[in-house]
Protein backbone atom coordinates (compact mmCIF):
# COMPACT_ATOMS: atom_id res chain seq x y z
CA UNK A 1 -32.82 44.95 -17.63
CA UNK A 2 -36.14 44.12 -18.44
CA UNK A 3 -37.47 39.62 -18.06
CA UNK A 4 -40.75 38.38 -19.21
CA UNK A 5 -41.26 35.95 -16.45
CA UNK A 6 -43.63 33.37 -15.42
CA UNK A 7 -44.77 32.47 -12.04
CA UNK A 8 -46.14 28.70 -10.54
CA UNK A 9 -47.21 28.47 -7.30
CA UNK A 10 -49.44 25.05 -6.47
CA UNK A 11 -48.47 24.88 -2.28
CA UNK A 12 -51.46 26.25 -1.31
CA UNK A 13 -55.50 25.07 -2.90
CA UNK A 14 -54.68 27.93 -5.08
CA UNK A 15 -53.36 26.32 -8.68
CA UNK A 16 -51.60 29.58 -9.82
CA UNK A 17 -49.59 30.64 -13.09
CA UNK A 18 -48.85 34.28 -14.11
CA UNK A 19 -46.81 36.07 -16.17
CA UNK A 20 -44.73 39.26 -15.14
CA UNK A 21 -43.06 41.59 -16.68
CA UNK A 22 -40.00 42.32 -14.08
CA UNK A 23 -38.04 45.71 -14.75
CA UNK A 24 -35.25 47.43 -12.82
CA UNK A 25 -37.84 49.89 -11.34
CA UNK A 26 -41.46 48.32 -11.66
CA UNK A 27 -43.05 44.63 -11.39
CA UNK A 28 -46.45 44.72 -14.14
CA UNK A 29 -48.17 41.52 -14.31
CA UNK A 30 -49.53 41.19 -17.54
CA UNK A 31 -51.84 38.44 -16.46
CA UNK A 32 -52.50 35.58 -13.71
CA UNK A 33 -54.82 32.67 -13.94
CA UNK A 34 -55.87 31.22 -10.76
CA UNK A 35 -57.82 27.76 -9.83
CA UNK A 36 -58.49 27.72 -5.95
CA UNK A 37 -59.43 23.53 -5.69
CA UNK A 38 -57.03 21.58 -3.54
CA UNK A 39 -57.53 18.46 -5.78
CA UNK A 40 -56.70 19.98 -8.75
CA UNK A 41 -53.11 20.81 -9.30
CA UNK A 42 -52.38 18.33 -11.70
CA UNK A 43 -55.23 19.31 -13.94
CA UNK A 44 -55.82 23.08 -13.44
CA UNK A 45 -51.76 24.10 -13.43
CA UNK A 46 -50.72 23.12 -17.42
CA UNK A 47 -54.20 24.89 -18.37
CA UNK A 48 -53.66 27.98 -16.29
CA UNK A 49 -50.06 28.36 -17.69
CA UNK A 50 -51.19 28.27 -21.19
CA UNK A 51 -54.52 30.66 -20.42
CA UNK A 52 -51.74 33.46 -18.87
CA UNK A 53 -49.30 33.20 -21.91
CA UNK A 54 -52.34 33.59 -24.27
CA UNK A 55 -53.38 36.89 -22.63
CA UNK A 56 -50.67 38.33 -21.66
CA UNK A 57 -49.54 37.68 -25.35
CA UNK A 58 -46.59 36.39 -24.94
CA UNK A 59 -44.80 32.92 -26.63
CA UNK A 60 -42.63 30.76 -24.19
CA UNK A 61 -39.73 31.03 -26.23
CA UNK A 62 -39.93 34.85 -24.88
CA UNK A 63 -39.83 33.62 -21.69
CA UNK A 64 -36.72 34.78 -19.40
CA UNK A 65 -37.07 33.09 -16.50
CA UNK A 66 -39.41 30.35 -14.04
CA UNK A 67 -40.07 31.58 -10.45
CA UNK A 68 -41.96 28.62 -8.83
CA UNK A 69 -42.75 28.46 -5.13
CA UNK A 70 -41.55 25.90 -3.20
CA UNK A 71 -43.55 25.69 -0.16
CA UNK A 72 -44.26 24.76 2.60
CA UNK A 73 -47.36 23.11 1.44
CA UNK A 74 -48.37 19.23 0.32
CA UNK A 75 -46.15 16.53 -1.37
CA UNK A 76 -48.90 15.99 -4.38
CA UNK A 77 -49.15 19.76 -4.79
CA UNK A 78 -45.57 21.17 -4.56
CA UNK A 79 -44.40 18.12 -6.74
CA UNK A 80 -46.83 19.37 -9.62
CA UNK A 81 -45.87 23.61 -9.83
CA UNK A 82 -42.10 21.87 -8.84
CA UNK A 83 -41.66 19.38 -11.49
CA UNK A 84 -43.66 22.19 -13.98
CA UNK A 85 -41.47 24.62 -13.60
CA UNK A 86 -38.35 22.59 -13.92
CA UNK A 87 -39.53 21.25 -16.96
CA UNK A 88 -39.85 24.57 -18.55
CA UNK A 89 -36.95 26.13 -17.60
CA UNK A 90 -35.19 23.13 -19.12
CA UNK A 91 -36.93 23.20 -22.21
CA UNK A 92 -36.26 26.27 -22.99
CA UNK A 93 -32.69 27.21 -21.29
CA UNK A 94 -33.50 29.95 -18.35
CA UNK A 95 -33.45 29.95 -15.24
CA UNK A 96 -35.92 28.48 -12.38
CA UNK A 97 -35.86 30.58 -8.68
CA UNK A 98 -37.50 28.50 -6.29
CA UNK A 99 -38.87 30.77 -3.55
CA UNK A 100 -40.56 30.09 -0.16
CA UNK A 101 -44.59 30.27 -0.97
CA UNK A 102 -45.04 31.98 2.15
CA UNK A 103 -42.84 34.74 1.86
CA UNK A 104 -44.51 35.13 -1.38
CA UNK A 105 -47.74 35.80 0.39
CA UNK A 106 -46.10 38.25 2.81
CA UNK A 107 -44.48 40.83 -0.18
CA UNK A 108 -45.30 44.14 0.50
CA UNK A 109 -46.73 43.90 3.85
CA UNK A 110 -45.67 46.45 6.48
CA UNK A 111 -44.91 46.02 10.09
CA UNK A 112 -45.00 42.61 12.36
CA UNK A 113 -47.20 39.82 10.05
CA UNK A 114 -47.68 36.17 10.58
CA UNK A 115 -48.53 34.13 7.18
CA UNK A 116 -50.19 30.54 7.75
CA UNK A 117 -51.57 28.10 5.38
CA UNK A 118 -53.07 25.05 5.57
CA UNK A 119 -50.92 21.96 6.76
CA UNK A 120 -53.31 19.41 7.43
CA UNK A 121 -53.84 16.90 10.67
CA UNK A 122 -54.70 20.78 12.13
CA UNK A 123 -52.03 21.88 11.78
CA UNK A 124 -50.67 25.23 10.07
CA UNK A 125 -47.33 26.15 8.17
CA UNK A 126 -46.01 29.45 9.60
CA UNK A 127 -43.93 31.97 9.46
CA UNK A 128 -43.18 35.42 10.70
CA UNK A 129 -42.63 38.96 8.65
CA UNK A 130 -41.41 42.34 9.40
CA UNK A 131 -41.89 45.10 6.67
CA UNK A 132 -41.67 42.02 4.32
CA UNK A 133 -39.06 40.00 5.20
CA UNK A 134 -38.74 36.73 7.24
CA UNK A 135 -38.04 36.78 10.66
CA UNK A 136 -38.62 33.20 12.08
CA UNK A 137 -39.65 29.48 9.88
CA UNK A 138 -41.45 28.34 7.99
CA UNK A 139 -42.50 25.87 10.44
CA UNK A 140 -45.17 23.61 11.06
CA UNK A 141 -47.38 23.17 14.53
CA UNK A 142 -51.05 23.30 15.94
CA UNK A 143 -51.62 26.62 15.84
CA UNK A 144 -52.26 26.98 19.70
CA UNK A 145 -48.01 26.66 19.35
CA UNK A 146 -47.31 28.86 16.90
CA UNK A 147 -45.07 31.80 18.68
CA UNK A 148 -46.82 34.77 19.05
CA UNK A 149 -45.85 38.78 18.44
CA UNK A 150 -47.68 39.42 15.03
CA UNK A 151 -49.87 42.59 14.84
CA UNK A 152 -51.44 41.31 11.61
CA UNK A 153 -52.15 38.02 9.98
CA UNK A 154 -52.41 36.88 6.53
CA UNK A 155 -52.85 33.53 4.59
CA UNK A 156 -55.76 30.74 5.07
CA UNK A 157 -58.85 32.66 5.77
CA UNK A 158 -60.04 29.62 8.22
CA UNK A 159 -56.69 29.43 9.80
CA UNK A 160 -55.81 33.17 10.06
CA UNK A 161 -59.20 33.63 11.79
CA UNK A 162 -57.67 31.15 14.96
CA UNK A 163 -55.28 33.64 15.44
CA UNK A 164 -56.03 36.89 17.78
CA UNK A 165 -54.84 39.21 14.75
CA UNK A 166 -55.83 41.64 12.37
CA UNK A 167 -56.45 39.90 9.07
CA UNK A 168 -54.46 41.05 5.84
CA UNK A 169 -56.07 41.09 2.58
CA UNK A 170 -53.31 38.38 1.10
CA UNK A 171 -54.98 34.64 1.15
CA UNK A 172 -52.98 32.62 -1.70
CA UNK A 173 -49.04 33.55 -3.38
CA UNK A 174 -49.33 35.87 -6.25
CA UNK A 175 -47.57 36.30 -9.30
CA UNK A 176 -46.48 39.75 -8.29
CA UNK A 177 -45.36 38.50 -4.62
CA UNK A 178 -43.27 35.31 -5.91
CA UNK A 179 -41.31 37.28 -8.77
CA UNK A 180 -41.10 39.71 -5.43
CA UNK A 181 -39.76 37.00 -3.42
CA UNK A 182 -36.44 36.60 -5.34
CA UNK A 183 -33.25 37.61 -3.74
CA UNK A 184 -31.07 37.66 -6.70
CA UNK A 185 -31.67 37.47 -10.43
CA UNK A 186 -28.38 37.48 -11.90
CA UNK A 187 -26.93 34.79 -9.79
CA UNK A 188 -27.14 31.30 -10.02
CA UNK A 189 -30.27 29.51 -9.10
CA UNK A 190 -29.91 27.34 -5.81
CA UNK A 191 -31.31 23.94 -7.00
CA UNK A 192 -35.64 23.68 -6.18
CA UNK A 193 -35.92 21.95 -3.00
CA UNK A 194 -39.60 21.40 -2.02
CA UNK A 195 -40.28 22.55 1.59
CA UNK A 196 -42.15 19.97 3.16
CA UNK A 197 -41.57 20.31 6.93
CA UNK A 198 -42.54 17.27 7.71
CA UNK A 199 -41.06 13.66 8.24
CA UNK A 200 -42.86 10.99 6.13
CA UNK A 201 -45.32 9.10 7.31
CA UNK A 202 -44.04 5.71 6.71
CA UNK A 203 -41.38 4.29 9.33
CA UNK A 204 -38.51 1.63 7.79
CA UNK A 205 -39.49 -1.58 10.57
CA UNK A 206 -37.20 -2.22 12.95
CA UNK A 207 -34.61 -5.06 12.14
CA UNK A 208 -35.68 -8.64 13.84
CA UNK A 209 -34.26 -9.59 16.93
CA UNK A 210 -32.05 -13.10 16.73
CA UNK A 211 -33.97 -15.75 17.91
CA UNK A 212 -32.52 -17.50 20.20
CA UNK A 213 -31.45 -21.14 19.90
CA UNK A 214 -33.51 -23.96 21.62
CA UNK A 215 -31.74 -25.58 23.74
């Protein structure tokens, strides 16, 4: 079976949409537009979608499916490609797969690989690969505690170059790795749940102790 599919990833600065055409034997991407500005997922991802249905010349209404990566990566961001991608598959009936950004970066890489991206407060979000598939996380820490036993390393540029490793080719998802990152197309979609790692930042106060009575 042959699905005209199209791919949103906005975890990373990388604002990406693509569209793929996914076939029992080969993935072809028939085009990806990509905007690499960490302030502009809200502006960049509706445009990019549009730009990669135009060229790949295809209408939405052709449209089989909605893979969307669901971090780990930034409330504003994730919540953009997220609430995107549920809004198409809703509008026009298919199906969304919500897959794990960083295993999207690590498709098709052989042997031992470490992925990290950009988590803020210096921080990275981690995980580990072999041949492709995930071994340990995603995670968050200072990279200094990030376990080690990679050969290679892919992701962040600037945070793949703390690491002691080999540096991979693979920066930001792609359309071709997230469509890759799908375990199973003909079952039911798990509902998108955005990967943030981290608690939030606000803290409820703790309740006011009694007073006690004057005497």
């Amino acid at each position: 079976m042959t699905r005209l599919v199209l791919t949103i990833d906005t975890a990373t600065p990388a604002v990406s949409a693509g569209v793929v055409r996914v076939g029992d034997a080969a993935v072809e991407v028939l085009n990806e537009q990509v905007t690499v500005d960490a302030r502009a997922h809200a502006e960049r991802l509706t445009p990019n979608i549009v730009a990669a249905l135009n060229e790949a010349q295809v209408s939405a209404d052709q449209l089989d499916a909605v893979v969307v990566g669901c971090g780990p990566g930034p409330f504003t961001g994730l919540r953009v490609g997220m609430a995107t991608a549920a809004a198409y598959g809703h509008a026009l009936g298919i199906p969304v797969h919500g897959v794990c950004s960083l295993d999207a970066i690590a498709a098709g890489s052989p042997g031992e690989v470490l992925v990290v991206t950009d988590a803020r407060r210096r921080e990275v979000y981690w995980a580990r690969y072999r041949d492709g598939a995930r071994i340990d996380g995603p995670a968050v820490n200072a990279p200094a505690d990030v376990p080690a036993g990679a050969g290679a390393v892919a992701g962040s540029r600037e945070h793949a170059a703390l690491f002691d490793l080999g540096q991979l080719p693979a920066v930001y998802p792609t359309a071709a790795g997230l469509v890759a990152a799908v375990a199973d197309w003909d079952g039911e979609p798990q509902p998108l749940v955005p990967m943030y790692l981290r608690r939030p930042d606000a803290k409820p106060q703790a309740a006011a102790k009694p007073q006690a009575a004057p005497r």
